[in-house]
Protein backbone atom coordinates (compact mmCIF):
# COMPACT_ATOMS: atom_id res chain seq x y z
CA UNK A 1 21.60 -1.37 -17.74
CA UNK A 2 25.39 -0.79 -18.82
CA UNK A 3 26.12 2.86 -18.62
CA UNK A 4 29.37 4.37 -19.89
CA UNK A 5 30.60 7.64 -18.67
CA UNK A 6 32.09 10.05 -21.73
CA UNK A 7 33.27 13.18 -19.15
CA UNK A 8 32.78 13.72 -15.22
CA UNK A 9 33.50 17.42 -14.24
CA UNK A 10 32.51 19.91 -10.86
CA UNK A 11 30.61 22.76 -11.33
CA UNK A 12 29.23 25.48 -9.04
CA UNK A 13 32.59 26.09 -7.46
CA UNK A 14 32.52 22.24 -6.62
CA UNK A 15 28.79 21.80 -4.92
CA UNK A 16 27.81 19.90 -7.87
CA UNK A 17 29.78 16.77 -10.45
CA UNK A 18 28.00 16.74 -13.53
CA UNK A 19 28.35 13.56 -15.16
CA UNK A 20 28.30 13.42 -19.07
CA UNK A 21 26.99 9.93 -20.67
CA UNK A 22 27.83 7.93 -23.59
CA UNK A 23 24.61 8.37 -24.93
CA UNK A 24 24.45 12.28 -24.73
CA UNK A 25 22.54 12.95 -21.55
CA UNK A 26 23.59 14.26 -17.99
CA UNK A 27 23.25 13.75 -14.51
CA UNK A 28 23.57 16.52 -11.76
CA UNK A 29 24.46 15.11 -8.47
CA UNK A 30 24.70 17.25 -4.79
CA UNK A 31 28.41 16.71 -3.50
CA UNK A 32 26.50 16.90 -0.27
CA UNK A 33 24.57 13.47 -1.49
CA UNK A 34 27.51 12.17 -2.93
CA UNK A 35 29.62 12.52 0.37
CA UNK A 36 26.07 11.33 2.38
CA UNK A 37 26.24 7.86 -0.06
CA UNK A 38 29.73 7.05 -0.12
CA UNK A 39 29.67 3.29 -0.30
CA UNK A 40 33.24 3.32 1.07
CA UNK A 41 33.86 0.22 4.02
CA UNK A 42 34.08 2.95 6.62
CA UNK A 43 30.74 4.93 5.47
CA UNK A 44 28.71 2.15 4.41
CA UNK A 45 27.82 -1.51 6.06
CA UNK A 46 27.72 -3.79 2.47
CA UNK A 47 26.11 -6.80 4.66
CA UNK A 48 23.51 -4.78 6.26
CA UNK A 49 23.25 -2.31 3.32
CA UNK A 50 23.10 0.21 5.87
CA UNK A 51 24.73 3.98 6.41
CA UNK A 52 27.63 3.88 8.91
CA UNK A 53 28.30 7.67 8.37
CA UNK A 54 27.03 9.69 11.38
CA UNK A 55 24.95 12.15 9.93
CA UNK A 56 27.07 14.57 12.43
CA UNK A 57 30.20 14.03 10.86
CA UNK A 58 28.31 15.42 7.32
CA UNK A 59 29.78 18.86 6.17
CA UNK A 60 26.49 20.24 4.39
CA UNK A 61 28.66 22.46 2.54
CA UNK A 62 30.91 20.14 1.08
CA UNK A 63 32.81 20.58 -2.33
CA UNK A 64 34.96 18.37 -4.22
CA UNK A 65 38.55 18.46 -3.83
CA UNK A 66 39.14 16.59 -7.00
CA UNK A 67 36.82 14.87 -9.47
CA UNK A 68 38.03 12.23 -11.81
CA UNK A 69 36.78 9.00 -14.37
CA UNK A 70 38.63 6.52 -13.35
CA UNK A 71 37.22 4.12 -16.66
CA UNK A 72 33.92 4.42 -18.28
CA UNK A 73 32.66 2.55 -15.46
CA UNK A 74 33.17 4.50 -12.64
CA UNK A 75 34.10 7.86 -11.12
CA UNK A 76 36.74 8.52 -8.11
CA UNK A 77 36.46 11.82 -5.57
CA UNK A 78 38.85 13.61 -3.51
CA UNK A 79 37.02 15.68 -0.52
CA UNK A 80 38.86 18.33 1.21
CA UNK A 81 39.85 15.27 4.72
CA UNK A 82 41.60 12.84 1.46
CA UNK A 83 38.44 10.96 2.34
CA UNK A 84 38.29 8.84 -1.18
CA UNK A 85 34.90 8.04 -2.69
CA UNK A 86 34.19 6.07 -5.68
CA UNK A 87 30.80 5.42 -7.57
CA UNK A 88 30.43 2.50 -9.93
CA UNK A 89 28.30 4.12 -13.49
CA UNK A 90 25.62 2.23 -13.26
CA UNK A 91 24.42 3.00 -9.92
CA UNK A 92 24.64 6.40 -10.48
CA UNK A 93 22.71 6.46 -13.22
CA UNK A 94 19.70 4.39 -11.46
CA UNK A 95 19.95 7.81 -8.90
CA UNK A 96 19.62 10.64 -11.89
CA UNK A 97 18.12 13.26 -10.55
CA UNK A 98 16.16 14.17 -13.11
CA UNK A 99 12.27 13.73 -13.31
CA UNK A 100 12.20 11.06 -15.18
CA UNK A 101 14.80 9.06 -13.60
CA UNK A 102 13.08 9.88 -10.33
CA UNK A 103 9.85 8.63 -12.44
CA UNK A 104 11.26 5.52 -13.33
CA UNK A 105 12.73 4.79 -9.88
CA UNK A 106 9.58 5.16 -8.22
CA UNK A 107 8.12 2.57 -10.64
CA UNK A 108 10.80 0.39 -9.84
CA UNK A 109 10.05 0.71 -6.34
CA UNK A 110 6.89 1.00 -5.87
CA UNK A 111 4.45 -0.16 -8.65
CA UNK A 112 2.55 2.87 -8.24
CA UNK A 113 0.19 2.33 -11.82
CA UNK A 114 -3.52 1.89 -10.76
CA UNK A 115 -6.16 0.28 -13.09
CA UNK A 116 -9.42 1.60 -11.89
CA UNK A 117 -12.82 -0.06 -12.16
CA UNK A 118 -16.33 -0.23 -11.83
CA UNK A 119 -19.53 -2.48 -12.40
CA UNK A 120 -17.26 -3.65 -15.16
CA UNK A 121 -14.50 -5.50 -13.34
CA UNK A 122 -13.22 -8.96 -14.54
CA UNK A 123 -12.08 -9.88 -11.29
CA UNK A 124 -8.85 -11.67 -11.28
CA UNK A 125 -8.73 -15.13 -10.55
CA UNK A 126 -5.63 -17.43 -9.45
CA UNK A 127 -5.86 -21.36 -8.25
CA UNK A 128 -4.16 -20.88 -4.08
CA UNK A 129 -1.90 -23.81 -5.33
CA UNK A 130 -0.49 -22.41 -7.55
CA UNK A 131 0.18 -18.81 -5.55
CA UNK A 132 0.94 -21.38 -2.66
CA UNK A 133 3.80 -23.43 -4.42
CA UNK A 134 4.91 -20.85 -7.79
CA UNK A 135 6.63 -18.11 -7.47
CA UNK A 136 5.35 -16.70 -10.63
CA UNK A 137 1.91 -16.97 -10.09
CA UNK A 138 2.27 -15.57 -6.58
CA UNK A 139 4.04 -12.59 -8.58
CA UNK A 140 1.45 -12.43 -10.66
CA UNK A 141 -1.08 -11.95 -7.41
CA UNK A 142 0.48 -9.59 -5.78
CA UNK A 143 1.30 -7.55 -8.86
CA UNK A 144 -2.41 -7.67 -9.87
CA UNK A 145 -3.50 -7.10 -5.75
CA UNK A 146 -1.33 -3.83 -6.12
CA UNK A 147 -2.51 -2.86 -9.61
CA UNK A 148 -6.24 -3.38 -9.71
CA UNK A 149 -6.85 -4.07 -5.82
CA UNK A 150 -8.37 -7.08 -5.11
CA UNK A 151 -7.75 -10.64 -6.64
CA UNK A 152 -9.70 -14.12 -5.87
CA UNK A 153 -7.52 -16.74 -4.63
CA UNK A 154 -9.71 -20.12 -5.53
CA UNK A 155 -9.60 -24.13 -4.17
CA UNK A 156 -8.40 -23.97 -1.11
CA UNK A 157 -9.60 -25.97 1.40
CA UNK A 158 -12.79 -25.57 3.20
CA UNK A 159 -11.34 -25.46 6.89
CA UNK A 160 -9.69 -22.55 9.09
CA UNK A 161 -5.95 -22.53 8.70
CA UNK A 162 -5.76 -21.49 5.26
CA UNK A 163 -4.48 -17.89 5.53
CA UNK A 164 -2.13 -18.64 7.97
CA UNK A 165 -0.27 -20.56 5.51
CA UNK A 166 -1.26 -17.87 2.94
CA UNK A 167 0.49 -15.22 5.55
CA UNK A 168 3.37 -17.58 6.05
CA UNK A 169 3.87 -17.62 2.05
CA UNK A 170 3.91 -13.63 2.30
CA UNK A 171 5.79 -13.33 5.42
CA UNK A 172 3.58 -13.22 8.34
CA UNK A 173 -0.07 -11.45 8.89
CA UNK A 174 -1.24 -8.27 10.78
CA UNK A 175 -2.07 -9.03 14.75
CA UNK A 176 -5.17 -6.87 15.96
CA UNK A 177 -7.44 -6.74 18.37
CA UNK A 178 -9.54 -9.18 16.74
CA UNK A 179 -6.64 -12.12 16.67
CA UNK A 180 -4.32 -13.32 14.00
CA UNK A 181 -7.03 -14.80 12.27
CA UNK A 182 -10.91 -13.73 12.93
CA UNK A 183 -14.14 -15.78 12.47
CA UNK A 184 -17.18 -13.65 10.91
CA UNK A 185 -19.99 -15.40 11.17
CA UNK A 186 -23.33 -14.82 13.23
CA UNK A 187 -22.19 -14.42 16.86
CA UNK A 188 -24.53 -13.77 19.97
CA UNK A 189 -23.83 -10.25 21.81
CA UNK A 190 -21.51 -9.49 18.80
CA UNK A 191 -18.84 -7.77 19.23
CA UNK A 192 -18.83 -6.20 15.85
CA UNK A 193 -21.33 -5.46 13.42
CA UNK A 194 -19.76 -7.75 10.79
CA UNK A 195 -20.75 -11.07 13.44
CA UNK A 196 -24.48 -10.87 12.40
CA UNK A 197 -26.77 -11.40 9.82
CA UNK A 198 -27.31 -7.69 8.45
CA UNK A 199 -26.22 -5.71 5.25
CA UNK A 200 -23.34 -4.81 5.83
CA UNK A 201 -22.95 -0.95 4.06
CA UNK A 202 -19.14 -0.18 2.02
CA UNK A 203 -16.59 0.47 4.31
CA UNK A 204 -12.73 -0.04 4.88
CA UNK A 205 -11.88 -2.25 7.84
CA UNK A 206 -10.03 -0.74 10.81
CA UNK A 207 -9.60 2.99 10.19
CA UNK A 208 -9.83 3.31 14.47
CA UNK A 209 -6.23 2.36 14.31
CA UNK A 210 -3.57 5.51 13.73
CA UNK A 211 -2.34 2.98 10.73
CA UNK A 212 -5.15 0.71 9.01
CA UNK A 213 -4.07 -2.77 7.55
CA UNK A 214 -2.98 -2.74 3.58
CA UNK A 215 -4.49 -5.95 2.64
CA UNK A 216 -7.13 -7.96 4.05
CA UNK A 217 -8.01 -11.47 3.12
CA UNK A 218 -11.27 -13.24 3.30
CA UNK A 219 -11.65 -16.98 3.40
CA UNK A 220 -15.09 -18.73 2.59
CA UNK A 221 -15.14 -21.85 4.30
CA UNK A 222 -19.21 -21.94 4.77
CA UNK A 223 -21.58 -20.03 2.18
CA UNK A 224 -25.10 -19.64 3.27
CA UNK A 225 -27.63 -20.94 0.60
CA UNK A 226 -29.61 -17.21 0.30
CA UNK A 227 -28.11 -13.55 0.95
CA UNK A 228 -24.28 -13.27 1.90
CA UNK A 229 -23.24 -11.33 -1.72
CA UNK A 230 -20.72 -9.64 -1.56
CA UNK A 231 -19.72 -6.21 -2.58
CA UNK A 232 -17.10 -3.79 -3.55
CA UNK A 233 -16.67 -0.43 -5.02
CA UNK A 234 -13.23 0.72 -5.93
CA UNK A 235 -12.70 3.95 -3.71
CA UNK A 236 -9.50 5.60 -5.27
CA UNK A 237 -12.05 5.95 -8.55
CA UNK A 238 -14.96 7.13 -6.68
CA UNK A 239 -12.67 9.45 -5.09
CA UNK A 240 -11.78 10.83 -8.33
CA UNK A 241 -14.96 11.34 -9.53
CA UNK A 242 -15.98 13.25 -6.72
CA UNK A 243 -12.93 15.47 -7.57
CA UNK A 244 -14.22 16.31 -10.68
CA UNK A 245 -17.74 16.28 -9.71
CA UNK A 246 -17.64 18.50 -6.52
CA UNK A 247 -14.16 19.99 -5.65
CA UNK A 248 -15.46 21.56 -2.30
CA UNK A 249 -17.04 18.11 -1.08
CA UNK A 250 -13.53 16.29 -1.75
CA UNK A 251 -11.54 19.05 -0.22
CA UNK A 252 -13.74 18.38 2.85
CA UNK A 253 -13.21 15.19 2.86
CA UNK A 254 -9.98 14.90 2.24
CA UNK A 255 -9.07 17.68 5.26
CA UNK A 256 -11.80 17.18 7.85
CA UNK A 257 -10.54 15.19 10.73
CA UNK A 258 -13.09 12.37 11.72
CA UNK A 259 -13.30 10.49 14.85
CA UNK A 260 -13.60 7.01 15.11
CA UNK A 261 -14.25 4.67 18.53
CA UNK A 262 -13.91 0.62 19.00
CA UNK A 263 -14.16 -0.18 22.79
CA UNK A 264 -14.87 -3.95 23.56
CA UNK A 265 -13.09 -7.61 24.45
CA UNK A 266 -11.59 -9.69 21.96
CA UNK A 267 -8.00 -11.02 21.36
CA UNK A 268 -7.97 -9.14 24.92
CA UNK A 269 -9.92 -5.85 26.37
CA UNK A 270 -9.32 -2.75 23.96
CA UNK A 271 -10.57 0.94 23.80
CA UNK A 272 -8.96 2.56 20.70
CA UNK A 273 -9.72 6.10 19.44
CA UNK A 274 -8.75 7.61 16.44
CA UNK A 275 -8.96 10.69 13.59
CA UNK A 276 -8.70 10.33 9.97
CA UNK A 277 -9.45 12.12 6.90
CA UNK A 278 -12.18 10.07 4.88
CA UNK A 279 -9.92 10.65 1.87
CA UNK A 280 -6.34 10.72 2.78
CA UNK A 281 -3.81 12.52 -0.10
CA UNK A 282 -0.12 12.50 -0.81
CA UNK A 283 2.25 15.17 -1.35
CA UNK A 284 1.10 15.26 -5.26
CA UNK A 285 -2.79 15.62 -4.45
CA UNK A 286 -3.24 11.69 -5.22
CA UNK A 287 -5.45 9.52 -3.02
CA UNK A 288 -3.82 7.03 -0.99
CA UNK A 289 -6.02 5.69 1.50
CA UNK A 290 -9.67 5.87 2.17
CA UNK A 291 -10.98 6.02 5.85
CA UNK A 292 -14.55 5.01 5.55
CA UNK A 293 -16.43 2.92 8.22
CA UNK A 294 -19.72 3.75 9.47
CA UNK A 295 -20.03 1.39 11.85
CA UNK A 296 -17.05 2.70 13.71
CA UNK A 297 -17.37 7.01 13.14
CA UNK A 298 -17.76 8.15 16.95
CA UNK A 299 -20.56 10.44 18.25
CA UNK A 300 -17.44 12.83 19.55
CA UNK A 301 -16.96 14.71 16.06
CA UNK A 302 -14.01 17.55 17.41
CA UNK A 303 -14.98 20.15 14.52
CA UNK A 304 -17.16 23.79 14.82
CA UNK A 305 -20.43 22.94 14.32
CA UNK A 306 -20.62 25.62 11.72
CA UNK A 307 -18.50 22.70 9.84
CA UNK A 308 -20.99 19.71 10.77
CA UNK A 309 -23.44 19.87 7.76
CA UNK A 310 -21.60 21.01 4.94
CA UNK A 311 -19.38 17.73 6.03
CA UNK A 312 -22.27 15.20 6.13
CA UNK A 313 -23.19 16.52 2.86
CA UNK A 314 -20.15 15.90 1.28
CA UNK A 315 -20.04 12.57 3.14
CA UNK A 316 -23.41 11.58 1.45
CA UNK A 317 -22.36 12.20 -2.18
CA UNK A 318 -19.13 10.40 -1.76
CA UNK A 319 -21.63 7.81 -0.11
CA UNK A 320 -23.97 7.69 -3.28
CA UNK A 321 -21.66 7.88 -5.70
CA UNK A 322 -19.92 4.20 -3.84
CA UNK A 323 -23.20 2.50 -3.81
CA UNK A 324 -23.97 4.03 -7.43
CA UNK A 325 -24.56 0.82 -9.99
CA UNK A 326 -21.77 1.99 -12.29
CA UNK A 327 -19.76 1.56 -9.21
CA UNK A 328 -20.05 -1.47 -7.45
CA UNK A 329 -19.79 -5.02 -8.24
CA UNK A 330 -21.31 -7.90 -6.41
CA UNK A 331 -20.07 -11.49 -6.26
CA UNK A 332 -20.78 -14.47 -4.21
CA UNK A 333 -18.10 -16.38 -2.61
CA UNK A 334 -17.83 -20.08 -2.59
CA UNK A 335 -16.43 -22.18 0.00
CA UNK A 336 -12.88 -22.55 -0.61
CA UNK A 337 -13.02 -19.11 -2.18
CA UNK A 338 -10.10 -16.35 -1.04
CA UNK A 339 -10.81 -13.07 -1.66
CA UNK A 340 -7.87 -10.57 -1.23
CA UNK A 341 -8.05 -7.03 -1.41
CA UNK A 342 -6.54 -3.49 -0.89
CA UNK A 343 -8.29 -2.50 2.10
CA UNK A 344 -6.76 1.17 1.52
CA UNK A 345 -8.31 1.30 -1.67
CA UNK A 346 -11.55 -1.34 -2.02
CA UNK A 347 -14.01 -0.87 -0.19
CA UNK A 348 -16.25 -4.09 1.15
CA UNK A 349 -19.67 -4.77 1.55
CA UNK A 350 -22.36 -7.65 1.82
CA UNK A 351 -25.95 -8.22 1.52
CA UNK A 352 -27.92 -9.55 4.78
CA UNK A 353 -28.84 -13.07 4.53
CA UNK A 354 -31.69 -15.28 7.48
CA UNK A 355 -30.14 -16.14 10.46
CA UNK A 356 -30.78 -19.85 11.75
CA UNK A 357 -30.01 -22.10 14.54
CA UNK A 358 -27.22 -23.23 12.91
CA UNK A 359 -24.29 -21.09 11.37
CA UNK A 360 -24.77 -20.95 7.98
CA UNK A 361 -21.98 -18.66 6.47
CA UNK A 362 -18.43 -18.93 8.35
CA UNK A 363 -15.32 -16.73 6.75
CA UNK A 364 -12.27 -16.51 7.94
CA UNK A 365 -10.58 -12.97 8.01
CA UNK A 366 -7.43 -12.11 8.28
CA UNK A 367 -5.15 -8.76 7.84
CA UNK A 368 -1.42 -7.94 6.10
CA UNK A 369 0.49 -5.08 6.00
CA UNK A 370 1.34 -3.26 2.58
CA UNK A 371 4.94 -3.25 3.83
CA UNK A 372 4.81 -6.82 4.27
CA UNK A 373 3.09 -7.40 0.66
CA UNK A 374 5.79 -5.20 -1.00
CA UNK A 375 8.61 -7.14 0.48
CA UNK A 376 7.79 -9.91 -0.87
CA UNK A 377 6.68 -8.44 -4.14
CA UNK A 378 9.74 -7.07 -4.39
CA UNK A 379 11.74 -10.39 -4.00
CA UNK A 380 9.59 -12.61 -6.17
CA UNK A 381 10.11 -9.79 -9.22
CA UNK A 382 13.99 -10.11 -8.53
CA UNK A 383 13.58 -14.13 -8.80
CA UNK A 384 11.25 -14.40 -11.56
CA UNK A 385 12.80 -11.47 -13.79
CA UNK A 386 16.30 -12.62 -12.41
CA UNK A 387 16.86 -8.65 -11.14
CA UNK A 388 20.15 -8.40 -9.71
């Protein structure tokens, strides 16, 4: 992007510089947000890329002294102290205020397109080598993880210590309760319902905690020879569907406060309480996060109980509609197998499969934040796509 500036001008008695582009359109921009982002030595910390303007030194009603274009590249402002300010084109252009520069800014940072699924899903497959030891292809995983939620990482080794190395090529993993890394696998006096034998119903992992892990990964290093399938059902699509299909039930869900409990010893002692929405929403009504884990949902339930059943209801057709066949997809994991998957988004299931003397299915779990997985997202698309 090379923007050239045709005309830079203040309007509304100086609150606002309207900037006039080679190409015909406009920008608007606040003088209170241009003041706010001068990038100026003294208001801004290049190394750090940090503010070093004190947000009480800000005049909120600022105007422009003087406006000017000082080349096609670049504008230059007077405010009212002399303070000088200049703005290079093309970074003012990348901070249009219009809706779709705000559009394409959020798809710049944030890869926010979905690609929902059901039964039908091809899931998306990717040797660990390669993700381990090319950048591209571990672009191409975490661009998939964050556009269709889950992808199978396949060939590693059979042996614990493979997502460590996995977390390592990410950044680092998510400690919990349950370790840095966690062993599911038939346990006696488990601790969690996940260390037996039994079905295990769709849920998402951890909504006890005020702020769930994004990603969870799933190692196979033993795969018992009958049972163990796996399962998932993605929930933002469900979720939808219920919109459509029963407005009240998703407005319940999605603003009904639900209380979940996990009290027990681990990594060390914990007892951790928590409420969540089933369906959590953003500002523009989209689902972000689902909250769903049976297991875990508390006797306490802090709502009138005037509320109880109309809740449970909608709880059971979001509930059937997940374990619907056009919904869910089933897969069995081989040892050596890495399954990694939006745990705000997919939810995970398996089938129960005959306990033994022996341990006869061992995966290694493991959790990442989202903040951690967009980092490094972010820094493999600048290398592979050369982004300055």
């Amino acid at each position: 992007m090379n923007p050239g500036i045709q005309k830079v001008e203040a309007l509304d008695a100086g609150h606002f510089v309207r900037v006039e582009w080679e190409d015909g359109s406009e920008s608007r921009y606040p003088c209170v947000w241009l003041r706010d982002n001068c990038q100026c030595p003294h208001c801004f910390l290049h190394s750090a890329r940090a503010r070093r303007l004190v947000f009480e030194d800000l005049d909120v009603d600022i105007v422009v002294k003087k406006v000017a274009l000082a080349d096609r590249k670049k504008i230059s402002i007077t405010w009212p102290d002399e303070h000088a300010s200049e703005y290079e084109a093309e970074w003012l252009k990348k901070r249009c205020f219009s809706e779709e520069a705000r559009a394409e800014m959020r798809e710049d940072l944030f890869l926010p397109e979905r690609q929902y699924w059901g039964s039908d899903l091809q899931l998306p497959k990717i040797p660990f080598e390669e993700v381990m030891y090319d950048d591209e292809s571990a672009y191409k995983w975490l661009c998939t993880l964050k556009k269709v939620g889950i992808v199978l990482l396949t060939g590693a080794a059979a042996r614990q210590g493979e997502l460590v190395k996995l977390g390592h090529r990410i950044g680092f993993l998510r400690l919990t309760f349950y370790g840095p890394t966690w062993q599911v696998q038939d346990k006696a006096d488990a601790n969690n319902v996940a260390y037996t034998t039994g079905k295990l119903c769709f849920h998402t992992d951890y909504p006890v905690l005020q702020h769930p892990p994004g990603v969870q990964l799933l190692h196979c290093i033993k795969q018992t020879a009958s049972g163990g399938e796996s399962e998932v059902v993605d929930g933002f699509n469900v979720s939808n569907k219920l919109k459509k299909q029963n407005p009240q039930a998703y407005q319940i869900l999605s603003s009904t406060a639900v209380d979940y409990t996990d009290v027990g010893v681990d990594y060390c002692d914990f007892a951790v309480q928590c409420k969540q929405n089933i369906i959590d929403v953003d500002s523009r009504g989209q689902t972000v996060r689902i909250n769903y884990n049976n297991a875990t949902r508390d006797t306490v339930f802090d709502i009138p109980a005037d509320n109880v059943r109309p809740f449970y209801a909608a709880l059971k057709e979001f509930n059937d509609l997940l374990n619907s066949s056009e919904h869910k997809f089933a897969y069995k994991l081989k040892p050596g197998d890495i399954v990694t998957f939006d745990n705000w988004r997919v939810l995970h299931g398996r089938q129960s499969y005959p306990s033994g003397s022996e341990v006869t299915r061992h995966l290694e779990g493991a959790y990442a934040d989202w903040d951690v997985v967009m980092s490094r997202l972010r820094l493999l698309r600048k290398k592979v796509l050369n982004r300055d």
